[in-house]
PDB file of N, CA and C in Angstrom:
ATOM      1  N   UNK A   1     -30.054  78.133  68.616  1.00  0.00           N
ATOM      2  CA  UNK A   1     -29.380  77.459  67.521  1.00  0.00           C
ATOM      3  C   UNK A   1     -28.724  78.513  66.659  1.00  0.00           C
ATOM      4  N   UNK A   2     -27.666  78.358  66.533  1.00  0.00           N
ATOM      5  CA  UNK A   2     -26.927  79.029  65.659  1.00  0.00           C
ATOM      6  C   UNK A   2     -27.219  78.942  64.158  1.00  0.00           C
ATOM      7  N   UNK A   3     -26.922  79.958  63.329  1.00  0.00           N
ATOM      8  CA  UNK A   3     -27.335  79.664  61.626  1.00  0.00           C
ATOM      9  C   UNK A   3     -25.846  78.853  61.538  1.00  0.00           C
ATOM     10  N   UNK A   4     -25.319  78.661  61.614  1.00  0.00           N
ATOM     11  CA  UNK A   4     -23.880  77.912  61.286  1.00  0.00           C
ATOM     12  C   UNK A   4     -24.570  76.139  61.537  1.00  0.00           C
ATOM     13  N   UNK A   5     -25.239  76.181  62.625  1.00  0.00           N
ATOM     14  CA  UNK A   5     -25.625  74.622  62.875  1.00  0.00           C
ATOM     15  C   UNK A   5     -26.345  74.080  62.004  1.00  0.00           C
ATOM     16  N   UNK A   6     -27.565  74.759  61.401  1.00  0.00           N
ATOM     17  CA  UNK A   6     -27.961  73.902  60.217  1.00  0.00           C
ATOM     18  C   UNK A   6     -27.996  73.958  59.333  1.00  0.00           C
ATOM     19  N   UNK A   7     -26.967  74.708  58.938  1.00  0.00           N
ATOM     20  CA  UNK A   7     -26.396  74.914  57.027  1.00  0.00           C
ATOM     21  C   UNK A   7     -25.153  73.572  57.458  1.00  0.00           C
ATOM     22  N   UNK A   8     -24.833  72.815  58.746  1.00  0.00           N
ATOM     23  CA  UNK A   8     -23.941  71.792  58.674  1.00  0.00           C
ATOM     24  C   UNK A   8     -25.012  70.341  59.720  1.00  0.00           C
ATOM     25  N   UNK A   9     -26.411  70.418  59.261  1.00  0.00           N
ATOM     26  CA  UNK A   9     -27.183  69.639  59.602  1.00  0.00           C
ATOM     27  C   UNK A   9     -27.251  68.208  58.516  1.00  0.00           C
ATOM     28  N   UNK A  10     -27.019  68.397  57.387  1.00  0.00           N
ATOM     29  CA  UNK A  10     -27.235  67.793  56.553  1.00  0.00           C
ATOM     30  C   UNK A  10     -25.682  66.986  55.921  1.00  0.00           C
ATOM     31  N   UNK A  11     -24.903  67.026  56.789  1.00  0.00           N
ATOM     32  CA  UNK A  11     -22.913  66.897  56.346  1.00  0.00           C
ATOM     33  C   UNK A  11     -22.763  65.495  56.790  1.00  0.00           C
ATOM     34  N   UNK A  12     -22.471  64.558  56.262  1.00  0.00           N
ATOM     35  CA  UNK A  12     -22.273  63.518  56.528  1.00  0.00           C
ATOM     36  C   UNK A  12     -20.899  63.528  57.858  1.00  0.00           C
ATOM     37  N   UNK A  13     -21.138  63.077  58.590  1.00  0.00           N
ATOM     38  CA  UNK A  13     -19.876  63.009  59.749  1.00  0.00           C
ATOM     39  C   UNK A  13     -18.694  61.838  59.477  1.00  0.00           C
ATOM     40  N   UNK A  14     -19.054  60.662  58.794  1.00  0.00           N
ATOM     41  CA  UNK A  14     -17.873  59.483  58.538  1.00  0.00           C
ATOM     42  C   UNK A  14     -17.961  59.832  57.227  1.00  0.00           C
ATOM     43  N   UNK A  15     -17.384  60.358  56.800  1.00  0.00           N
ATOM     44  CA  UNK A  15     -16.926  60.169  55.152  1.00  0.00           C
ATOM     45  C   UNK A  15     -17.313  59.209  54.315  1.00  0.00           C
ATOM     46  N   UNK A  16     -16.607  57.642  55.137  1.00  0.00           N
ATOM     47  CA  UNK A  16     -17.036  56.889  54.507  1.00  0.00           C
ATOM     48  C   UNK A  16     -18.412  55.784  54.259  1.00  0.00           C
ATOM     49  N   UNK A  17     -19.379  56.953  54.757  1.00  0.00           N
ATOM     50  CA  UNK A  17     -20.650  56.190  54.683  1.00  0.00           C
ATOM     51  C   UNK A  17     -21.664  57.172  53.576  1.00  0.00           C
ATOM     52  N   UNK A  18     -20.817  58.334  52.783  1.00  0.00           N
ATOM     53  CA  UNK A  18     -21.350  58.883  51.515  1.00  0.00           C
ATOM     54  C   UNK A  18     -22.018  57.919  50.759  1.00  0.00           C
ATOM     55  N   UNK A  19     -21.162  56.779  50.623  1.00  0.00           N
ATOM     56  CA  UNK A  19     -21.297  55.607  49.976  1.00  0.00           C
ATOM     57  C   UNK A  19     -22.179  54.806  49.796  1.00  0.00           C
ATOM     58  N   UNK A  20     -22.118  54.791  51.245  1.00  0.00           N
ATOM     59  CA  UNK A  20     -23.132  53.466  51.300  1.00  0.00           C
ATOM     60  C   UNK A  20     -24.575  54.615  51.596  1.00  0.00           C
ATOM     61  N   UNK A  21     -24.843  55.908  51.728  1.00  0.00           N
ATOM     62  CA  UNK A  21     -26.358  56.789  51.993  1.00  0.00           C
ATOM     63  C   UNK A  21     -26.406  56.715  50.400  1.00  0.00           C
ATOM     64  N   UNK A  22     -25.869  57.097  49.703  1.00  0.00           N
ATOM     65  CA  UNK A  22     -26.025  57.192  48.234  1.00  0.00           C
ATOM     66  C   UNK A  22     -26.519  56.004  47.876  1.00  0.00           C
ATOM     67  N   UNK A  23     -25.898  54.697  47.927  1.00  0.00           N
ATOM     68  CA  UNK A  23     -26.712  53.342  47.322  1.00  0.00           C
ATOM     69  C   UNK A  23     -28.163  53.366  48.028  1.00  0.00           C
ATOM     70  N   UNK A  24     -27.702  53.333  49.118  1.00  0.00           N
ATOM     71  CA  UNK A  24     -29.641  53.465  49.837  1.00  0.00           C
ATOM     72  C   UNK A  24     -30.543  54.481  49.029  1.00  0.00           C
ATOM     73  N   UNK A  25     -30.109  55.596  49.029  1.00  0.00           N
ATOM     74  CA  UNK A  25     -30.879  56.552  48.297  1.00  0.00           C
ATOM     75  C   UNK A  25     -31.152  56.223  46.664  1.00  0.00           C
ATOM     76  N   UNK A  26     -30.551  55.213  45.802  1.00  0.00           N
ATOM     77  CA  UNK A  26     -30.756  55.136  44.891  1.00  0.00           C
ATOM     78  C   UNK A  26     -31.643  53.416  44.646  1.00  0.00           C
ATOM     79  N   UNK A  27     -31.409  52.638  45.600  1.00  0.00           N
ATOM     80  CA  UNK A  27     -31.991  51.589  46.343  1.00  0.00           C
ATOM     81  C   UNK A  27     -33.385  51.803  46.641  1.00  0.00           C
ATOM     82  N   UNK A  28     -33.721  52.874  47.425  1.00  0.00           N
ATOM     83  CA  UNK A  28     -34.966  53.180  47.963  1.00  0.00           C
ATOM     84  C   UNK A  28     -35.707  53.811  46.184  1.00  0.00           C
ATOM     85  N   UNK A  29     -34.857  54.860  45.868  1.00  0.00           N
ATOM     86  CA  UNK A  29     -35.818  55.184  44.750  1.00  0.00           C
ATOM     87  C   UNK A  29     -36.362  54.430  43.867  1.00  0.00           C
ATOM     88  N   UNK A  30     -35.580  53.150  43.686  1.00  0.00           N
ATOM     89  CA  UNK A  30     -36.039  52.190  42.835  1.00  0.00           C
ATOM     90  C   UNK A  30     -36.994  51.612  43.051  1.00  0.00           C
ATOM     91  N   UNK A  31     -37.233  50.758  44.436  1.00  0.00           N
ATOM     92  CA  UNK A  31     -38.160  50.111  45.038  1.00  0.00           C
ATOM     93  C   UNK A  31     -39.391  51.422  45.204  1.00  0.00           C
ATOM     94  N   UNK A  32     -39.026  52.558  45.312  1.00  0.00           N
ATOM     95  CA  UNK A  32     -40.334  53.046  44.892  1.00  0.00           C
ATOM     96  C   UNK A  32     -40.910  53.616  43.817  1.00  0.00           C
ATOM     97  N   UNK A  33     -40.455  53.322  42.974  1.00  0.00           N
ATOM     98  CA  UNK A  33     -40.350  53.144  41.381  1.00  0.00           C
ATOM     99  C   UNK A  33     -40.003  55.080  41.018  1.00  0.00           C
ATOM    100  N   UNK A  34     -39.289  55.452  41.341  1.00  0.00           N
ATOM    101  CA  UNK A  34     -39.047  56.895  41.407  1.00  0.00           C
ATOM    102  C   UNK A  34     -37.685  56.798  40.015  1.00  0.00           C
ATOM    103  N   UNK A  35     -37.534  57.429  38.983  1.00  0.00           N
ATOM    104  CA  UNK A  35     -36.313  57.367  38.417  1.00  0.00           C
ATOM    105  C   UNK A  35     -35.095  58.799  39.186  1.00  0.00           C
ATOM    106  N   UNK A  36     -34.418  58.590  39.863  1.00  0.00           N
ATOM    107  CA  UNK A  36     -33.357  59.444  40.029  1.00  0.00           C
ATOM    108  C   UNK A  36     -32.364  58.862  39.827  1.00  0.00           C
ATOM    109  N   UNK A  37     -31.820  59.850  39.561  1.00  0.00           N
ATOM    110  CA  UNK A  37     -30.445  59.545  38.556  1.00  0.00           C
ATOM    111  C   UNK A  37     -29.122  60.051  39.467  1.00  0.00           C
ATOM    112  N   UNK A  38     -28.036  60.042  38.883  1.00  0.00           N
ATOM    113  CA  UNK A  38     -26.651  60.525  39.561  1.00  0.00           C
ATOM    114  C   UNK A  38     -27.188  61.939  38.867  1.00  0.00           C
ATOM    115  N   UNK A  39     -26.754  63.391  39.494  1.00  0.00           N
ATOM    116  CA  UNK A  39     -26.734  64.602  38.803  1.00  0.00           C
ATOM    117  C   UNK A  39     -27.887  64.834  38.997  1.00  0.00           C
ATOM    118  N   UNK A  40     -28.636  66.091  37.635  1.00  0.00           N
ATOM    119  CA  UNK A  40     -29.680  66.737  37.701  1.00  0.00           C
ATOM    120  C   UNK A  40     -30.708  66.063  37.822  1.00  0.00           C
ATOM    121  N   UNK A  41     -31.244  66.374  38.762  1.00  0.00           N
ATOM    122  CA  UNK A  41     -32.754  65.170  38.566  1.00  0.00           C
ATOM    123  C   UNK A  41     -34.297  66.617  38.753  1.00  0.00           C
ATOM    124  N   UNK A  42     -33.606  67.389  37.937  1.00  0.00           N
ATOM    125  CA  UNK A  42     -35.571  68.475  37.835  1.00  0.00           C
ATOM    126  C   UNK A  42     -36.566  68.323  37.524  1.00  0.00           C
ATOM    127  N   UNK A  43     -36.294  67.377  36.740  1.00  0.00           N
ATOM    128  CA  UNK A  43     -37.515  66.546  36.649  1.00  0.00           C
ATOM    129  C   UNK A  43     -38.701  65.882  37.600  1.00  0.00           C
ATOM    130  N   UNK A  44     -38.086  65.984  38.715  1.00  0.00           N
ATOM    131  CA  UNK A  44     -38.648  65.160  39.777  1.00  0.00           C
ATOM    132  C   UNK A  44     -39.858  66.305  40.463  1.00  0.00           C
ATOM    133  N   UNK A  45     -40.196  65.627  41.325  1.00  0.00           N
ATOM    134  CA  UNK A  45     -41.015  66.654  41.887  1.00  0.00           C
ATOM    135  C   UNK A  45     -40.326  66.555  43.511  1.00  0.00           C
ATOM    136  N   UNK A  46     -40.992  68.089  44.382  1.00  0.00           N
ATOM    137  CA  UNK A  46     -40.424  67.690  45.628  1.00  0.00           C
ATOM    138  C   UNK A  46     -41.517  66.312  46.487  1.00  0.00           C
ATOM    139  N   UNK A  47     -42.340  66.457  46.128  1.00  0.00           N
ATOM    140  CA  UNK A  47     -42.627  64.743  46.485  1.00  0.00           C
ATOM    141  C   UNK A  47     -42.174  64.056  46.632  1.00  0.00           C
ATOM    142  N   UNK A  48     -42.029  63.555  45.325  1.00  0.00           N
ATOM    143  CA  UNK A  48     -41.056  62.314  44.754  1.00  0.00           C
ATOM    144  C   UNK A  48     -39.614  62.572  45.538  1.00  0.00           C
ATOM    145  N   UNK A  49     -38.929  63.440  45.838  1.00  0.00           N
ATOM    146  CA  UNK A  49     -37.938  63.655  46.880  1.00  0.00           C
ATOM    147  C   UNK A  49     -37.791  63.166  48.128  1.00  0.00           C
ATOM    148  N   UNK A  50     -39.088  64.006  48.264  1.00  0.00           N
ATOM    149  CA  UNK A  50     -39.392  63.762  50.132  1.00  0.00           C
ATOM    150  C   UNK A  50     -39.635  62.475  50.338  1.00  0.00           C
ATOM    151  N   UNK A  51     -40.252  61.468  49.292  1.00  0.00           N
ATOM    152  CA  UNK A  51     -40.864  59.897  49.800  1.00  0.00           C
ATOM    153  C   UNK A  51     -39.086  59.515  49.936  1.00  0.00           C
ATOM    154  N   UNK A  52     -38.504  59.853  48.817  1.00  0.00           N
ATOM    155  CA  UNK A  52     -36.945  58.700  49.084  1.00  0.00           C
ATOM    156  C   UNK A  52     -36.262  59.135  50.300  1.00  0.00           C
ATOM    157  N   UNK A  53     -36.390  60.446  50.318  1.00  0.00           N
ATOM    158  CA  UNK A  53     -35.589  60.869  51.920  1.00  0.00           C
ATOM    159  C   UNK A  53     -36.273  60.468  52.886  1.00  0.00           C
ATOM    160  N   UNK A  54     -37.291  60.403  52.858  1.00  0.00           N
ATOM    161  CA  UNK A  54     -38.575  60.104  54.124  1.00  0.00           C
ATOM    162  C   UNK A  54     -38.230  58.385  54.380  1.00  0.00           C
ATOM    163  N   UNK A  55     -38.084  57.933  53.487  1.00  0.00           N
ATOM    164  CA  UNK A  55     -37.969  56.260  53.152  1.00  0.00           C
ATOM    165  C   UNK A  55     -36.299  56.026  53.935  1.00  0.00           C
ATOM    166  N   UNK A  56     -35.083  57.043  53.433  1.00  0.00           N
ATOM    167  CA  UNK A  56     -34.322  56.598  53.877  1.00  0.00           C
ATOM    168  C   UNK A  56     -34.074  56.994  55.382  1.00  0.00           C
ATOM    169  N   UNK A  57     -34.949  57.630  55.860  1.00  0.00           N
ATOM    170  CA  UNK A  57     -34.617  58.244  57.501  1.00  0.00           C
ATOM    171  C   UNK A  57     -35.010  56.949  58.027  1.00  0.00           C
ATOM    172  N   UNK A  58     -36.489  56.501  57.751  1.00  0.00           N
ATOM    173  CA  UNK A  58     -37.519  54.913  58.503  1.00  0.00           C
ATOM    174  C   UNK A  58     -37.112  54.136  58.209  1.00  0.00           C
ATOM    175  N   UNK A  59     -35.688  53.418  57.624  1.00  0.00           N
ATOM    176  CA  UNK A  59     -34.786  52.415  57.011  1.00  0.00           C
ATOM    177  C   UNK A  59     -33.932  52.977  57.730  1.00  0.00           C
ATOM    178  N   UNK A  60     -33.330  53.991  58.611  1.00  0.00           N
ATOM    179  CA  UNK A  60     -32.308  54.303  59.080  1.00  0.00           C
ATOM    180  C   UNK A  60     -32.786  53.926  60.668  1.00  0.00           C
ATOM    181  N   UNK A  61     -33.919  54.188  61.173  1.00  0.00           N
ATOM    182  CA  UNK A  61     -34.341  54.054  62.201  1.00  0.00           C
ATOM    183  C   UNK A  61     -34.630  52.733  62.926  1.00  0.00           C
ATOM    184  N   UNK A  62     -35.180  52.318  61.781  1.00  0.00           N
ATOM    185  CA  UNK A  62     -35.599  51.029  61.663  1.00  0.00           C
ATOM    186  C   UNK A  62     -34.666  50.022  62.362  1.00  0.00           C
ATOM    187  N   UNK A  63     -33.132  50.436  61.334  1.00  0.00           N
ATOM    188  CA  UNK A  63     -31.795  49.958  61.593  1.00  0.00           C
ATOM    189  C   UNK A  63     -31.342  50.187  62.665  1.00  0.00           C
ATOM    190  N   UNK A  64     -31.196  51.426  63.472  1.00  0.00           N
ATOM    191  CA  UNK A  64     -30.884  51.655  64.675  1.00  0.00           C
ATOM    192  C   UNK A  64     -31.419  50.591  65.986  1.00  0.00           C
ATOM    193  N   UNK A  65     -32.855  50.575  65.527  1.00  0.00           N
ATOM    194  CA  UNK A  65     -33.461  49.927  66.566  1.00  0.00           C
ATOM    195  C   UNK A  65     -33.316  48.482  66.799  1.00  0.00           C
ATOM    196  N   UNK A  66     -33.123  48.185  65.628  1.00  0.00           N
ATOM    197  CA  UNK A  66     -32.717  46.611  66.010  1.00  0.00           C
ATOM    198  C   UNK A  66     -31.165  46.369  66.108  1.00  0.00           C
ATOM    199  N   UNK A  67     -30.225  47.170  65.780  1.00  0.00           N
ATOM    200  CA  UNK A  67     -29.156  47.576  66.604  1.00  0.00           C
ATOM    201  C   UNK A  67     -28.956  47.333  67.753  1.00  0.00           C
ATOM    202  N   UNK A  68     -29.639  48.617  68.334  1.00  0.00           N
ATOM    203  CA  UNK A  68     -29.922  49.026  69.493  1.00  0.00           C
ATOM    204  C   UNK A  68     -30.627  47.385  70.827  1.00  0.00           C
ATOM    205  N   UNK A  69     -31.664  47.002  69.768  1.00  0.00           N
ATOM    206  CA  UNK A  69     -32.403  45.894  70.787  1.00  0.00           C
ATOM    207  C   UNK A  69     -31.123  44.618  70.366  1.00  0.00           C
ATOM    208  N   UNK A  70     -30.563  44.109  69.549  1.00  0.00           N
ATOM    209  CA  UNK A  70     -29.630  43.595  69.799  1.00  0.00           C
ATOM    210  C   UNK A  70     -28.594  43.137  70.715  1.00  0.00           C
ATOM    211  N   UNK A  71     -28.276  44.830  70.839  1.00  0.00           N
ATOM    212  CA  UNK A  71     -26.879  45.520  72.117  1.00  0.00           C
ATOM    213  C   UNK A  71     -27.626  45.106  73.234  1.00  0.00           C
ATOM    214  N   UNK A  72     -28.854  45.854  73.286  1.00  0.00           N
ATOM    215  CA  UNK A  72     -29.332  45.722  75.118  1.00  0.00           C
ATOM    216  C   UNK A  72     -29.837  43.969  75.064  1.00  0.00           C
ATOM    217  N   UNK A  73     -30.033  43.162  74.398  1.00  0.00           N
ATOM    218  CA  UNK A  73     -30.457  41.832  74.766  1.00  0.00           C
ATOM    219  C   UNK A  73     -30.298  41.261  75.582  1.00  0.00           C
ATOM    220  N   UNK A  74     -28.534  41.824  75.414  1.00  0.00           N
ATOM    221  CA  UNK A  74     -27.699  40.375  76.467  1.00  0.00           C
ATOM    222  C   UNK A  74     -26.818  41.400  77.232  1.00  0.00           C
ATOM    223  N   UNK A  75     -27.480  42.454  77.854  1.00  0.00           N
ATOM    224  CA  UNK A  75     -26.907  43.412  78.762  1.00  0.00           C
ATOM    225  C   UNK A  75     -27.562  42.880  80.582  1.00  0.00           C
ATOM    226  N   UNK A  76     -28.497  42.261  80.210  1.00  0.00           N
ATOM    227  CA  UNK A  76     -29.389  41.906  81.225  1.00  0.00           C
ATOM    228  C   UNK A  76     -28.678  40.339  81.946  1.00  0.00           C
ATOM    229  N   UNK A  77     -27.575  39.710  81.105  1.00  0.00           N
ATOM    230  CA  UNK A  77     -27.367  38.512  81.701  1.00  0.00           C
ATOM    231  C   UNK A  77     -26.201  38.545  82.646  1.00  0.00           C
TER     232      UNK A  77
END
């Protein structure tokens, strides 16, 4: 692995889904009663970080999979 690959691990690839990871990320913090804000948030702890990122990967996966079992449903007919 190159050092170039994961200083661009974290880069959103469609532009236009900044958008919609940001509402999730501020979505998820709520429902887990976390206050983050737009901007500085130092207040926080890296905990409190890791649960909303952790939250939005298993909401991302989650999503994939029933995606995914969707697509293959009716691949079989």
């Amino acid at each position: 692995m190159s050092s170039n690959q994961g200083s661009n691990s974290s880069r959103v690839t469609v532009p236009e889904a900044r958008a919609a990871l940001n509402n999730m990320k501020y979505e998820i913090a709520r429902e887990l009663g976390i206050n983050l804000q737009q901007g500085d948030n130092g207040d926080l702890t890296a905990r409190e970080n890791g649960y909303v990122g952790g939250y939005m990967v298993k909401k991302m996966i989650k999503q994939a999979e029933q995606q995914m079992a969707g697509q293959n449903g009716g691949m079989g007919n």
